[in-house]
N, C-alpha and C. Protein backbone atom coordinates (compact mmCIF):
# COMPACT_ATOMS: atom_id res chain seq x y z
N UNK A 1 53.43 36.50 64.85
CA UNK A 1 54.05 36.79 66.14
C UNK A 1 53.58 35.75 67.14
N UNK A 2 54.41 35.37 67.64
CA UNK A 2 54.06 33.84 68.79
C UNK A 2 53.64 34.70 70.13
N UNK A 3 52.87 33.90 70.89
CA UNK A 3 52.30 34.22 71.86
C UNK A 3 53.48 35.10 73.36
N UNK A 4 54.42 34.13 72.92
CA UNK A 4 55.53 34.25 74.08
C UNK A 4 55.82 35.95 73.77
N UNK A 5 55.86 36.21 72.25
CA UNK A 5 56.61 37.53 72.12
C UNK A 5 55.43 38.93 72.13
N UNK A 6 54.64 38.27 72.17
CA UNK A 6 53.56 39.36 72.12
C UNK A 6 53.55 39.89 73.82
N UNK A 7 53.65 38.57 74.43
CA UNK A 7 53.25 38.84 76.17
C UNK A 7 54.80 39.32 76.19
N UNK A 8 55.77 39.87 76.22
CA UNK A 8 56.86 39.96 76.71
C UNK A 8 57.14 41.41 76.10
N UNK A 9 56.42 41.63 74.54
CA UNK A 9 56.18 43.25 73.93
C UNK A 9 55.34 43.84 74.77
N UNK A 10 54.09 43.61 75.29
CA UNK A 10 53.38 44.08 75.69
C UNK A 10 53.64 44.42 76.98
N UNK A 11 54.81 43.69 77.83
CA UNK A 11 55.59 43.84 79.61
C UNK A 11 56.72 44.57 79.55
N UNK A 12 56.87 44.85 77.90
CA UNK A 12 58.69 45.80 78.13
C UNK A 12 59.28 44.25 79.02
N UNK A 13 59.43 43.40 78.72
CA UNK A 13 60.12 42.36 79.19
C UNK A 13 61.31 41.64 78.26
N UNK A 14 62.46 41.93 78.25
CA UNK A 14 63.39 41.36 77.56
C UNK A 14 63.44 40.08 77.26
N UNK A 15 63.37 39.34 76.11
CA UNK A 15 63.12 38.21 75.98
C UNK A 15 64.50 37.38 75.59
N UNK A 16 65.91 38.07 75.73
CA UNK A 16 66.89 37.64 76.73
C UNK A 16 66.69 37.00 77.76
N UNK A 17 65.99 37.06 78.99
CA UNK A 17 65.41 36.48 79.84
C UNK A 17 65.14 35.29 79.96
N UNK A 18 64.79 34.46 79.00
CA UNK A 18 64.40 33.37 78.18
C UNK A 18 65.25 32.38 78.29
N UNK A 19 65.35 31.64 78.45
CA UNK A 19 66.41 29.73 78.69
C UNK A 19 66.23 29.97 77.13
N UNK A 20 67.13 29.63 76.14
CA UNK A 20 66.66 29.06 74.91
C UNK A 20 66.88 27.65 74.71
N UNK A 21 67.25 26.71 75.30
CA UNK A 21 68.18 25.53 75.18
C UNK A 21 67.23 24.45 76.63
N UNK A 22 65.98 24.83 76.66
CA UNK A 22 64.67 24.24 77.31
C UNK A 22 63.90 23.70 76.46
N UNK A 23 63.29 22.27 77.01
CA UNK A 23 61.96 22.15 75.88
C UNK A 23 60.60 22.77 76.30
N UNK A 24 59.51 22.87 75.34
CA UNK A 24 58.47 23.48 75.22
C UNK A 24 58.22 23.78 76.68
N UNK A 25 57.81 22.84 77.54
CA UNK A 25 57.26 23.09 78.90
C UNK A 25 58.09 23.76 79.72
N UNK A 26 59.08 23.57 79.61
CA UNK A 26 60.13 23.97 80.40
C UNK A 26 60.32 25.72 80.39
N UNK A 27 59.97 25.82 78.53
CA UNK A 27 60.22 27.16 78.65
C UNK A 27 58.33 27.95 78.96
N UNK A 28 57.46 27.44 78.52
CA UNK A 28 56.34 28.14 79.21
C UNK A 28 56.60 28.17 80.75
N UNK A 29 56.72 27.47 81.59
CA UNK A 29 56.68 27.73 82.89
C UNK A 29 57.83 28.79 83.15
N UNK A 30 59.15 28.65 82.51
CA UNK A 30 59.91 29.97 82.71
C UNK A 30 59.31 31.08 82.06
N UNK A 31 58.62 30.96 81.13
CA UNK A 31 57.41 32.48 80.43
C UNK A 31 56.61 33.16 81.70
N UNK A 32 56.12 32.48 82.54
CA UNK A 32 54.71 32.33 83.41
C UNK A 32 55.58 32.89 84.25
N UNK A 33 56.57 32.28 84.36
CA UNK A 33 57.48 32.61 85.89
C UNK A 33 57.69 34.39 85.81
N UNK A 34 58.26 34.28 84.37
CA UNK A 34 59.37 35.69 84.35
C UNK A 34 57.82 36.67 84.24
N UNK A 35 56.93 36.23 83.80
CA UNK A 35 55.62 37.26 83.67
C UNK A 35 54.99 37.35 84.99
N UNK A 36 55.30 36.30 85.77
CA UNK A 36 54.61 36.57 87.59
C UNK A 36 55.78 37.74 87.61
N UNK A 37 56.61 37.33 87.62
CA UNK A 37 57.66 38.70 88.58
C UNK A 37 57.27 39.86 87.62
N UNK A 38 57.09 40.37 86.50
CA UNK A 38 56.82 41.38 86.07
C UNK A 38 55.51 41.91 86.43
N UNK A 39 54.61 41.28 86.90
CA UNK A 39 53.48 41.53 86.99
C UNK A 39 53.25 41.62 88.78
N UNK A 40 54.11 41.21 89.36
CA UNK A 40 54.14 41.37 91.09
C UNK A 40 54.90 42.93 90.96
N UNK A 41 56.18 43.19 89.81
CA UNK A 41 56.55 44.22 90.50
C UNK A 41 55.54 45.62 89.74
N UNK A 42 55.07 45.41 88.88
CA UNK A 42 53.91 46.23 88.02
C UNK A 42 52.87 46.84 89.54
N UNK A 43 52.75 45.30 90.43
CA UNK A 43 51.62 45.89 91.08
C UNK A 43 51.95 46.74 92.33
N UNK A 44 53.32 46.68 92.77
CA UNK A 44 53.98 47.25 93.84
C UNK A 44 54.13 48.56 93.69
N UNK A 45 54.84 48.57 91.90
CA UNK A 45 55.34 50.08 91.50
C UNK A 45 54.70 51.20 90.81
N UNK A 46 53.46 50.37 89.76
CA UNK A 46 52.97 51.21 88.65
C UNK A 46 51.68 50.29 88.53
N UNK A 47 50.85 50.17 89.10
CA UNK A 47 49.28 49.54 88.97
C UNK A 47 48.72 50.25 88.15
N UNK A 48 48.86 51.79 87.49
CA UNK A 48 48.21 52.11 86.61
C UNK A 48 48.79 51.49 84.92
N UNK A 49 50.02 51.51 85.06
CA UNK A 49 50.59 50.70 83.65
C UNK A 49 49.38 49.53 83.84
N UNK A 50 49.98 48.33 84.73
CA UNK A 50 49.44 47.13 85.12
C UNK A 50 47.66 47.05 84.29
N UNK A 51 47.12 48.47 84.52
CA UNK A 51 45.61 48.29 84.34
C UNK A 51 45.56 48.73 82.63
N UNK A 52 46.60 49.50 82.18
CA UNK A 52 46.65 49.87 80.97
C UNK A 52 46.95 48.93 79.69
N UNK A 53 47.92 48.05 80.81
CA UNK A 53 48.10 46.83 79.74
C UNK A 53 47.15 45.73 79.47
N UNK A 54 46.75 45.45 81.19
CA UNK A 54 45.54 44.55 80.81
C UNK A 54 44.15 45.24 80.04
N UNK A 55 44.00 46.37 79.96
CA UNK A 55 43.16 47.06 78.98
C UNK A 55 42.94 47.08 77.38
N UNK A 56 44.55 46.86 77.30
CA UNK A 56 45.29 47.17 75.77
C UNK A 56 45.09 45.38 75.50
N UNK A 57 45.39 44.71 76.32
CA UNK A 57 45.27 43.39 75.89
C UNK A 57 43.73 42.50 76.06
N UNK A 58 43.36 43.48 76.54
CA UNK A 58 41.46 42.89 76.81
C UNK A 58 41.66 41.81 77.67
N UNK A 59 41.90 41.85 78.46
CA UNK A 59 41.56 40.83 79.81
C UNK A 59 40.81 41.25 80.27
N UNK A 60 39.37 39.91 80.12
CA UNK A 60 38.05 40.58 80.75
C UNK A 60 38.20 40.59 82.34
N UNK A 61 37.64 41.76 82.98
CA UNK A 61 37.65 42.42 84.12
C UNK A 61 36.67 41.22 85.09
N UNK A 62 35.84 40.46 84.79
CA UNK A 62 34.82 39.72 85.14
C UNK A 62 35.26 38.53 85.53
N UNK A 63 36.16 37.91 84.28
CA UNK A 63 36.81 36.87 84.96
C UNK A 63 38.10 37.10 85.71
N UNK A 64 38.94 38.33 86.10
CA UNK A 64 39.67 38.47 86.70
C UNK A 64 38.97 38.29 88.63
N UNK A 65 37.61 39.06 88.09
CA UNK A 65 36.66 38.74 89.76
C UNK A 65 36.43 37.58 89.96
N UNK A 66 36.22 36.99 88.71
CA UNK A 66 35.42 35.32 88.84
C UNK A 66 36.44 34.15 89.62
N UNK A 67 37.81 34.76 89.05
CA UNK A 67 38.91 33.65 89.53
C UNK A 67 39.00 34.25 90.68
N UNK A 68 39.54 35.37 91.07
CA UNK A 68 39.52 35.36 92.37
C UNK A 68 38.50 35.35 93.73
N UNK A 69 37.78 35.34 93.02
CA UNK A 69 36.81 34.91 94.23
C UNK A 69 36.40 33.18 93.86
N UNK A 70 36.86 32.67 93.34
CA UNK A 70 36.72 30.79 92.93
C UNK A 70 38.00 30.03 93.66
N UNK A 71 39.08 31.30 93.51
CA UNK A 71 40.62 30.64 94.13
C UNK A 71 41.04 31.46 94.41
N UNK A 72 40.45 31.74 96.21
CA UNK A 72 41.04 32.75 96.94
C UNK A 72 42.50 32.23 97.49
N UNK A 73 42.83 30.75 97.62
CA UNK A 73 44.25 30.51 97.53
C UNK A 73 45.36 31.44 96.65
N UNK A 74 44.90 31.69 95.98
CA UNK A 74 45.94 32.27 94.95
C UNK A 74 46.17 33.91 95.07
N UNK A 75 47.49 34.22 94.78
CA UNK A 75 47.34 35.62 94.98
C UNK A 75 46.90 36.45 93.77
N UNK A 76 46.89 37.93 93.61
CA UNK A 76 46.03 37.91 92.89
C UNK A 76 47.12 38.26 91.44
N UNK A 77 48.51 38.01 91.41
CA UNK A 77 49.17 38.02 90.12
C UNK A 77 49.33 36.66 89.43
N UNK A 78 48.98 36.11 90.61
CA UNK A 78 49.41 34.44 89.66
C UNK A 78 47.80 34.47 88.73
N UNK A 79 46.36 35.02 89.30
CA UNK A 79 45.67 35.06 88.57
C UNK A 79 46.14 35.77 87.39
N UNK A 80 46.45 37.04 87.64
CA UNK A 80 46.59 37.88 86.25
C UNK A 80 47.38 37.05 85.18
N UNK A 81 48.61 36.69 85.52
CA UNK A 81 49.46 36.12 85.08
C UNK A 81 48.68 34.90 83.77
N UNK A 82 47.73 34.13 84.67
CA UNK A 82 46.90 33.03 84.31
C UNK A 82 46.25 33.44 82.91
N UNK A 83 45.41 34.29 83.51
CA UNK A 83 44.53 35.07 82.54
C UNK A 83 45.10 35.68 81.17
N UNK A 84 46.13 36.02 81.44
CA UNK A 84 46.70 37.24 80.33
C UNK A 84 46.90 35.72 79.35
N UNK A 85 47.73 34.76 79.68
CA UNK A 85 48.43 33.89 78.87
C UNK A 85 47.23 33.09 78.27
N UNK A 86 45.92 33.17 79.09
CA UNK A 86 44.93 32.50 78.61
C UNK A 86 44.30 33.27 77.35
N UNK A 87 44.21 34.40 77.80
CA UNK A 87 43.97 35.63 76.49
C UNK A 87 44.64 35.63 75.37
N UNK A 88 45.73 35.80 75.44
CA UNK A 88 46.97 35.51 74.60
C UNK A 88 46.82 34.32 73.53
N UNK A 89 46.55 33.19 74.25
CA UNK A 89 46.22 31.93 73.41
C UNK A 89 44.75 31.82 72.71
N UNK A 90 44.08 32.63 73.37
CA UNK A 90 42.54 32.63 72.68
C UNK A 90 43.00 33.35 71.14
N UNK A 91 43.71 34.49 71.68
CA UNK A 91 43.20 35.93 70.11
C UNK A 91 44.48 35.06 69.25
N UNK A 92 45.56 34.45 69.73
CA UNK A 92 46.04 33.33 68.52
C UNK A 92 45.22 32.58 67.82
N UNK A 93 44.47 31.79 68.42
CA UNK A 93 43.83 30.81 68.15
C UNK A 93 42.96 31.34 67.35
N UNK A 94 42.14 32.49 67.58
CA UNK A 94 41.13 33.18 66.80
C UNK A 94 41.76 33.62 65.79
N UNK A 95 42.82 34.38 65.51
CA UNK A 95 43.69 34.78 64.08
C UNK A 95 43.83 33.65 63.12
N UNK A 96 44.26 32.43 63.89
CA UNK A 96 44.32 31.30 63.23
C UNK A 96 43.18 31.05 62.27
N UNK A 97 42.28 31.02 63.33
CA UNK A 97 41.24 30.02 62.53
C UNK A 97 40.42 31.42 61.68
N UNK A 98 40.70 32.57 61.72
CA UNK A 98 39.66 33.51 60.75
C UNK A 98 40.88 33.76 59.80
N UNK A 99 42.21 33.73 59.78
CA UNK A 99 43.30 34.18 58.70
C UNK A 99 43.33 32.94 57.73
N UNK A 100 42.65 33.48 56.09
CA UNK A 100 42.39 32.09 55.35
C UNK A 100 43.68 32.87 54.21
N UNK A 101 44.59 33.48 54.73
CA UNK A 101 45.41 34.11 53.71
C UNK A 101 44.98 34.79 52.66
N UNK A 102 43.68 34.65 52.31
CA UNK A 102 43.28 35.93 51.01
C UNK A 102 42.64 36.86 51.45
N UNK A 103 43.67 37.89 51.02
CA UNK A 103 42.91 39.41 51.69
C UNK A 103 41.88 39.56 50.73
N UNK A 104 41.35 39.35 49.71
CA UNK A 104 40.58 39.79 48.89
C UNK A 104 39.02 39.68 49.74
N UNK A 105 38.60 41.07 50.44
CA UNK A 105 37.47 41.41 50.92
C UNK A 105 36.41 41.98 49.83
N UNK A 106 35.05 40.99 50.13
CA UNK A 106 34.45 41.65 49.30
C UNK A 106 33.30 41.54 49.69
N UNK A 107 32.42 42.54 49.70
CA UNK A 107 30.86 42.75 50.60
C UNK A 107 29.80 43.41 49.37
N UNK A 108 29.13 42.40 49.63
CA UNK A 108 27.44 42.78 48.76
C UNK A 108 27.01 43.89 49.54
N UNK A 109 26.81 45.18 48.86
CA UNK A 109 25.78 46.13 49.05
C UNK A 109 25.05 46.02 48.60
């Protein structure tokens, strides 16, 4: 599952939404975009979803303080926004590099 579709399962965000006929950059910044507005109106309407998801998706709470108090310019969804996609790309990256394709588990007792 690619990063784009995990963040867009996890927002109830239709991924209709989506340019398909963009290149790579073009379409992350429309990802980022369509996930700021889901995540501005999360915080207007339903901040408890908002805290449930970033819960369910482990966005550490620490660096959500850390950025905003480092870049008080920013409001505080473009952080979330930041963060989640940064999360997102970590636990890929981590599946990657621990998935060696053989399930065969086996532990010395």
């Amino acid at each position: 599952m690619n990063i784009e579709k995990q963040i867009f399962d996890s927002f109830e965000i239709d991924e209709s939404f989506l340019p398909k006929a963009i290149n790579d950059d073009g379409r992350f910044a429309e990802m980022r975009k369509i996930l700021l507005q889901r995540i501005e109106e999360l915080l207007e309407k339903d901040v408890e979803k908002l805290m449930w998801i970033l819960y369910r998706i482990d966005v550490n709470e620490g660096k959500v303080r850390k950025m905003l108090e480092e870049n008080s310019s920013l409001n505080y969804a473009e952080v979330l926004t930041d963060l989640i996609i940064e999360r997102q790309i970590e636990k890929a990256k981590s599946r990657q590099q621990y998935s060696t394709g053989d399930s065969d588990w086996s532990f010395d007792v």
